[in-house]
Protein backbone atom coordinates (compact mmCIF):
# COMPACT_ATOMS: atom_id res chain seq x y z
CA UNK A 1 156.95 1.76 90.90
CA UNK A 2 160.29 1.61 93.07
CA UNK A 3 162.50 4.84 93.05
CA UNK A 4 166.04 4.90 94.06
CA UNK A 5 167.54 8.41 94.69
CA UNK A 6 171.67 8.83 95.07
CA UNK A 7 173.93 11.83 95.00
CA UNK A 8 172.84 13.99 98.02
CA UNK A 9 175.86 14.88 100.88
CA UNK A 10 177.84 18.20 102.19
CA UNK A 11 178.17 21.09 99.81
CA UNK A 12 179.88 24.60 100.48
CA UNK A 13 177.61 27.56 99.76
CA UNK A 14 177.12 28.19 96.32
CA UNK A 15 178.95 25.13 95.25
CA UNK A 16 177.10 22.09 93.21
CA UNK A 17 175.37 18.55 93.50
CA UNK A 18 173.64 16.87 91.15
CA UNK A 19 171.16 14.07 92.84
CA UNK A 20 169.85 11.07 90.08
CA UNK A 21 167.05 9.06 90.72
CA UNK A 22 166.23 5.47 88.65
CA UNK A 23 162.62 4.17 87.95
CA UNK A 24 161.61 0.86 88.19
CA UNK A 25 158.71 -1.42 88.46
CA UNK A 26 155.61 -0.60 86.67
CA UNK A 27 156.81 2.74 84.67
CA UNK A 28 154.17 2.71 81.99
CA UNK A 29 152.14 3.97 85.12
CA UNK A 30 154.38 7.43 85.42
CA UNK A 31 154.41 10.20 82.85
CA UNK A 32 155.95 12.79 85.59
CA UNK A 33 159.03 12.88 87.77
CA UNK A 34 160.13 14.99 90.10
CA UNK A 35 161.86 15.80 93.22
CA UNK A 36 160.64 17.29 97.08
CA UNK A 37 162.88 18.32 99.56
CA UNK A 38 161.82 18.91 103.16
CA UNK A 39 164.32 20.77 105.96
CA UNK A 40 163.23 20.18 109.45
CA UNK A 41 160.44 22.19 110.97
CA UNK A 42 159.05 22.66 107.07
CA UNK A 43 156.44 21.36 105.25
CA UNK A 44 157.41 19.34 102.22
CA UNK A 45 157.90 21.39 99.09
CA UNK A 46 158.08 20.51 95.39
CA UNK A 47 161.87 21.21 94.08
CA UNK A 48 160.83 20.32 90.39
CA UNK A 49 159.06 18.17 87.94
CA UNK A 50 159.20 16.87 84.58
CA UNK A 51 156.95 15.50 82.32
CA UNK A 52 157.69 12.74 79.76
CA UNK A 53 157.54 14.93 76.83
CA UNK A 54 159.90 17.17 78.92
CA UNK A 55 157.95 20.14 80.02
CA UNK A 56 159.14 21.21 83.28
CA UNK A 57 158.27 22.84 86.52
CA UNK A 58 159.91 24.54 89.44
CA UNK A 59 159.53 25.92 92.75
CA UNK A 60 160.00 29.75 93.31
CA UNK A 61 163.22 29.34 95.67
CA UNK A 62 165.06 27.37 92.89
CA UNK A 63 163.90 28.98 90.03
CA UNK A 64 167.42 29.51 87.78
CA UNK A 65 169.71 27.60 90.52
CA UNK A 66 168.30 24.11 89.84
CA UNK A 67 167.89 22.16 86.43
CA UNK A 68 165.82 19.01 86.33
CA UNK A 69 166.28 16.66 82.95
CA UNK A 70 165.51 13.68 82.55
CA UNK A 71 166.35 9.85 80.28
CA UNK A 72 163.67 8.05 79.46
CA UNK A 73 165.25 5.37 77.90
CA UNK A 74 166.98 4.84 81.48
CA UNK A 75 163.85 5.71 83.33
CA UNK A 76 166.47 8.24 85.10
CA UNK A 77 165.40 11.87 86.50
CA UNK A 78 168.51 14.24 87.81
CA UNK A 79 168.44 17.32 89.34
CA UNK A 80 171.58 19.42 88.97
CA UNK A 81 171.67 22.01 91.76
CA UNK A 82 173.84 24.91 91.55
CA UNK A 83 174.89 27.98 93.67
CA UNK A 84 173.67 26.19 96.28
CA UNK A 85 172.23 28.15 99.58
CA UNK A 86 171.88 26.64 103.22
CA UNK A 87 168.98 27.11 103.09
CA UNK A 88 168.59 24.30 100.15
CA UNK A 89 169.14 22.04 103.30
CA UNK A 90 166.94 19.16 103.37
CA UNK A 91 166.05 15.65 103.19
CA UNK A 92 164.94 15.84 98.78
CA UNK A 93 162.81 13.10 97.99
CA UNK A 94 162.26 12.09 94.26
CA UNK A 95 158.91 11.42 93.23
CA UNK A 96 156.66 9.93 90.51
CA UNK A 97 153.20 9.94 89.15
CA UNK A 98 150.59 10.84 86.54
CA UNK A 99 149.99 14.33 84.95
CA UNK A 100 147.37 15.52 83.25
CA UNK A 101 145.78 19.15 82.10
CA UNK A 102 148.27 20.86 84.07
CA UNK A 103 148.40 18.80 86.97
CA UNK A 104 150.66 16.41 88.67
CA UNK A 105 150.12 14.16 91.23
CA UNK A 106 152.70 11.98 92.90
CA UNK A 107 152.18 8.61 93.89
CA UNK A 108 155.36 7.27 93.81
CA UNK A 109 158.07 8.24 96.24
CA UNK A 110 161.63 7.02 96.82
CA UNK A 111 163.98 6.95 100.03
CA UNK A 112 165.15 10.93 100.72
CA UNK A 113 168.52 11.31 100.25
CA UNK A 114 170.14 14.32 102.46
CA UNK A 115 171.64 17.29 101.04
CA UNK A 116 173.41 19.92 103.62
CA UNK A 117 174.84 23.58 102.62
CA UNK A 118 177.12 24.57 104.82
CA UNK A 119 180.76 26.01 105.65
């Protein structure tokens, strides 16, 4: 499975970006999609996730800021991020793999694409 992110770059605080990623490859191998971000001197954190039936997941610090959705008929996952904080700052990775009984795991992962909050 190949995954090509786009739509990161410079955002004022509390402003908006919505980042896209594509699937390809072997998709029948992916049920879940999802995005990481990690800002220098941080671990790697899960933004959000989505399953193919469309149940969704998200991490505490984006929790009512960030939407995930996804098309499955374009193998497409976005991520529209609003009021955006500078501390959202980070290289956000998208991500797929297989979930099952309440579990994801990520095998999948595409180029980061850069996303900076900041006046």
């Amino acid at each position: 499975v190949q995954l090509q992110a786009s739509g990161g770059g410079l955002v004022q605080p509390g402003g908006s970006l919505r980042l896209s990623c594509t699937a390809s490859g072997s998709i029948f191998s992916i049920n879940v999609m999802g995005w990481y971000r990690q800002a220098p001197g941080k671990q790697r954190e899960l933004v959000a996730g989505i399953t193919n039936g469309g149940s969704t997941n998200y991490g505490d610090s984006v929790k009512g800021r960030f939407t995930i959705s996804r098309d499955n008929a374009k193998n497409m996952v976005y991520l529209q991020m609003n009021s955006l904080k500078p501390e959202d700052t980070a290289v956000y990775y998208c991500a797929a793999g297989w979930a099952y009984a309440g579990r994801s795991e990520y095998d999948y992962w595409g180029q980061g694409t850069q996303v900076t909050v900041s006046s």
